[in-house]
N, C-alpha and C. Protein backbone atom coordinates (compact mmCIF):
# COMPACT_ATOMS: atom_id res chain seq x y z
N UNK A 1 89.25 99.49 73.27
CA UNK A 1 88.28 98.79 74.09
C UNK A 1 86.88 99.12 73.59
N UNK A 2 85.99 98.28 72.77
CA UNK A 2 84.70 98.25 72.90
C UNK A 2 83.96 98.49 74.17
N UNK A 3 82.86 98.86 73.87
CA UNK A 3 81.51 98.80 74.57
C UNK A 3 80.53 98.10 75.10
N UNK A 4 80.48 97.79 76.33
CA UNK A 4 79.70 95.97 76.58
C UNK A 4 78.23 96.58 76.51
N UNK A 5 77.86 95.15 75.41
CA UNK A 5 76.38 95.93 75.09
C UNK A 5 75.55 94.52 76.38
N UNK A 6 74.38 94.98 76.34
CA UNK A 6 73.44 94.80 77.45
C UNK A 6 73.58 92.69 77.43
N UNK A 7 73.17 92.59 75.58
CA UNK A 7 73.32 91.39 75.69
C UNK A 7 74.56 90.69 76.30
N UNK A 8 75.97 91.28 76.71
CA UNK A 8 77.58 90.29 76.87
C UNK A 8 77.07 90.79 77.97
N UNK A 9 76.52 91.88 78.48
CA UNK A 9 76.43 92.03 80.37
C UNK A 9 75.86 90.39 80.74
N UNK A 10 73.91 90.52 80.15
CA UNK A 10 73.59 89.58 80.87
C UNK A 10 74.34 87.87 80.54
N UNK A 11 75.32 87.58 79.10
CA UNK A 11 75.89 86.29 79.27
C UNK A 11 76.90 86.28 80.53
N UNK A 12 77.71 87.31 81.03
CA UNK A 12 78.25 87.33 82.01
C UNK A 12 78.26 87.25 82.99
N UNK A 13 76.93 87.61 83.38
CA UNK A 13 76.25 87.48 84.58
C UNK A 13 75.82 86.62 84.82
N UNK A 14 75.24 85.28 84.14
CA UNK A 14 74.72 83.98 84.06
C UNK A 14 75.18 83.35 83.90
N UNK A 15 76.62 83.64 83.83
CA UNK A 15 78.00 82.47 83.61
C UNK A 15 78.13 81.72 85.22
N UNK A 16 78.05 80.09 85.32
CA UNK A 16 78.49 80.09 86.34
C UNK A 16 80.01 80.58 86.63
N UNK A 17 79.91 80.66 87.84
CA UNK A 17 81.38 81.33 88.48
C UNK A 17 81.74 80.30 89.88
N UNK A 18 83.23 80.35 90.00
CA UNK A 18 83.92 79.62 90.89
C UNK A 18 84.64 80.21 91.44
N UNK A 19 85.51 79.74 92.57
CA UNK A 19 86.11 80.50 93.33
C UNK A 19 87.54 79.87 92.81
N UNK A 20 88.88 81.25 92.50
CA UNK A 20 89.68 80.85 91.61
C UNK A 20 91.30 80.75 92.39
N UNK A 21 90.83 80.45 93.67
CA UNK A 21 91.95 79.75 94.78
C UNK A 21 91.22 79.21 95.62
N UNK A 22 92.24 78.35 96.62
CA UNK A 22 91.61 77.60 97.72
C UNK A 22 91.26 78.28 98.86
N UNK A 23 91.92 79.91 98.82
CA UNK A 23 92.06 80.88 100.35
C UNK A 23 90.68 80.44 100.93
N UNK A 24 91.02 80.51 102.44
CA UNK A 24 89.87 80.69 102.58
C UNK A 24 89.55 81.92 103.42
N UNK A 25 88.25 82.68 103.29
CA UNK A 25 88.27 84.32 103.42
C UNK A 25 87.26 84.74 104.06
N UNK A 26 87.61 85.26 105.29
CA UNK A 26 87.13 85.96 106.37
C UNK A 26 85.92 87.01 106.45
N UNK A 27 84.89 87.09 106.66
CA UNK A 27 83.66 88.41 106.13
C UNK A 27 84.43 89.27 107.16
N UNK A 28 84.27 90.69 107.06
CA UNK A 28 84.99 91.82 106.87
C UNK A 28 84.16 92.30 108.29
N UNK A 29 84.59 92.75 109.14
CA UNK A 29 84.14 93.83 110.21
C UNK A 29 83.74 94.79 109.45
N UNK A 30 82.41 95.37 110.48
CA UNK A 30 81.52 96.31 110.05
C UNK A 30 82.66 97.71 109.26
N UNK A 31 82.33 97.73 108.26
CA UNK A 31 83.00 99.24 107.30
C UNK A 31 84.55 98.19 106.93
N UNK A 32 84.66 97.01 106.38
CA UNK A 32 85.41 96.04 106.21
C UNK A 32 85.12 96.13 104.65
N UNK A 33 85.90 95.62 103.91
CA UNK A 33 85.73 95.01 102.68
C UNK A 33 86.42 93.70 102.23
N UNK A 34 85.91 92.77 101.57
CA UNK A 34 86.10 91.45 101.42
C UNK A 34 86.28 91.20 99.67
N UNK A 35 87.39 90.77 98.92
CA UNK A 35 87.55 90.91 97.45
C UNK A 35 87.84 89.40 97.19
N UNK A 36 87.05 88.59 96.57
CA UNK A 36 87.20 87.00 96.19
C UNK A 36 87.46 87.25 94.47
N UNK A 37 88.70 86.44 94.16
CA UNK A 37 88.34 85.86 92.99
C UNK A 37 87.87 85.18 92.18
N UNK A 38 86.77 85.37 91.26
CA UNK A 38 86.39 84.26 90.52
C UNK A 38 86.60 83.85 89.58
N UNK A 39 85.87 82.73 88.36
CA UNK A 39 87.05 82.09 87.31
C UNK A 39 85.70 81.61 86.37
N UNK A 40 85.29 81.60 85.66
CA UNK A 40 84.31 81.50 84.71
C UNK A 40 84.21 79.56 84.60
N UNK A 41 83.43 79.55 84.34
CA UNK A 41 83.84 77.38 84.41
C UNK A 41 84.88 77.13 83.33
N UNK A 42 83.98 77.64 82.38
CA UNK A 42 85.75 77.82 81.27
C UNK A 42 86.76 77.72 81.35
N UNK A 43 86.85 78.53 82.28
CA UNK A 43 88.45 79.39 82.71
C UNK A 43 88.86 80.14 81.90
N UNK A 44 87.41 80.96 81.26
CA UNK A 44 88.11 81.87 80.09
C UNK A 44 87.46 83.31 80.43
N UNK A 45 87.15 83.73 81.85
CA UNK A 45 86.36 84.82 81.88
C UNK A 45 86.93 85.02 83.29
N UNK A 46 87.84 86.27 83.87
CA UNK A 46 88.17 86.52 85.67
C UNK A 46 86.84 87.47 86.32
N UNK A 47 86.69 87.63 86.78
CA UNK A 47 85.56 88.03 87.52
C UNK A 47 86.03 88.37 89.44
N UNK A 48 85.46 89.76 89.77
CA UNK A 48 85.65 89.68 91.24
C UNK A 48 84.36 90.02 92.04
N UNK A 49 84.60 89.43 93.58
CA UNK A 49 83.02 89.34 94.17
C UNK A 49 83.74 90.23 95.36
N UNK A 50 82.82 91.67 95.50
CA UNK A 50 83.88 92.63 96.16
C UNK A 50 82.23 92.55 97.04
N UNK A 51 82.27 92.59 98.12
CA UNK A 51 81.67 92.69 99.32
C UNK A 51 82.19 93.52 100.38
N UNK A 52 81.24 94.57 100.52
CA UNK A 52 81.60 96.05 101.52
C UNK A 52 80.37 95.43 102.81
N UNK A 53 80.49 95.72 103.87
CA UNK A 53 80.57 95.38 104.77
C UNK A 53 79.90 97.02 105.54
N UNK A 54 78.48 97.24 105.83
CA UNK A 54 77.70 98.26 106.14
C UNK A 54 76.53 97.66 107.16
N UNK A 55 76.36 99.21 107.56
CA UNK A 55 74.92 98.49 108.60
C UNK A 55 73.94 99.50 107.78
N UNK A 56 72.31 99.17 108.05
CA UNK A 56 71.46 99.52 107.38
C UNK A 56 70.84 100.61 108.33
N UNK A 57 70.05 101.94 108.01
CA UNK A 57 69.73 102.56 108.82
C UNK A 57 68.24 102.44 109.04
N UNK A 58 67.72 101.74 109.68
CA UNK A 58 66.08 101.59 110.16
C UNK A 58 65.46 102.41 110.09
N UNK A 59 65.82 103.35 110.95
CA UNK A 59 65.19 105.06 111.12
C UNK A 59 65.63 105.38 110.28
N UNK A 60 65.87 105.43 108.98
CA UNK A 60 65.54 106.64 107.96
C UNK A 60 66.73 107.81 108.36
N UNK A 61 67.13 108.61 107.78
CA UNK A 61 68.70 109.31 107.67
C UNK A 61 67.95 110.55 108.77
């Protein structure tokens, strides 16, 4: 396995992306996590959109 250099990060990141089933998927209760698959337009790149599910602390820790 090579090394992803900065330039294949950012083509990857600017790839559009799709959602790579029809599910349809629920946002996650607080401390929940939510994992979508995605699919490059290609269809030559998998990709996942992992969403954690937190509250923010106002007051400071």
């Amino acid at each position: 396995m090579s090394e992803l250099t900065q330039a294949d990060a950012n083509l990857l990141f600017g790839m559009d992306k799709h959602r790579a089933d029809d599910n349809l998927y629920k946002f996650p209760d607080l401390g929940g996590v939510l994992i979508v698959p995605l699919v490059s337009a290609d269809g030559r790149e998998n990709f996942i959109l992992d969403i954690h599910r937190g509250r923010i602390n106002l007051r400071g820790c």
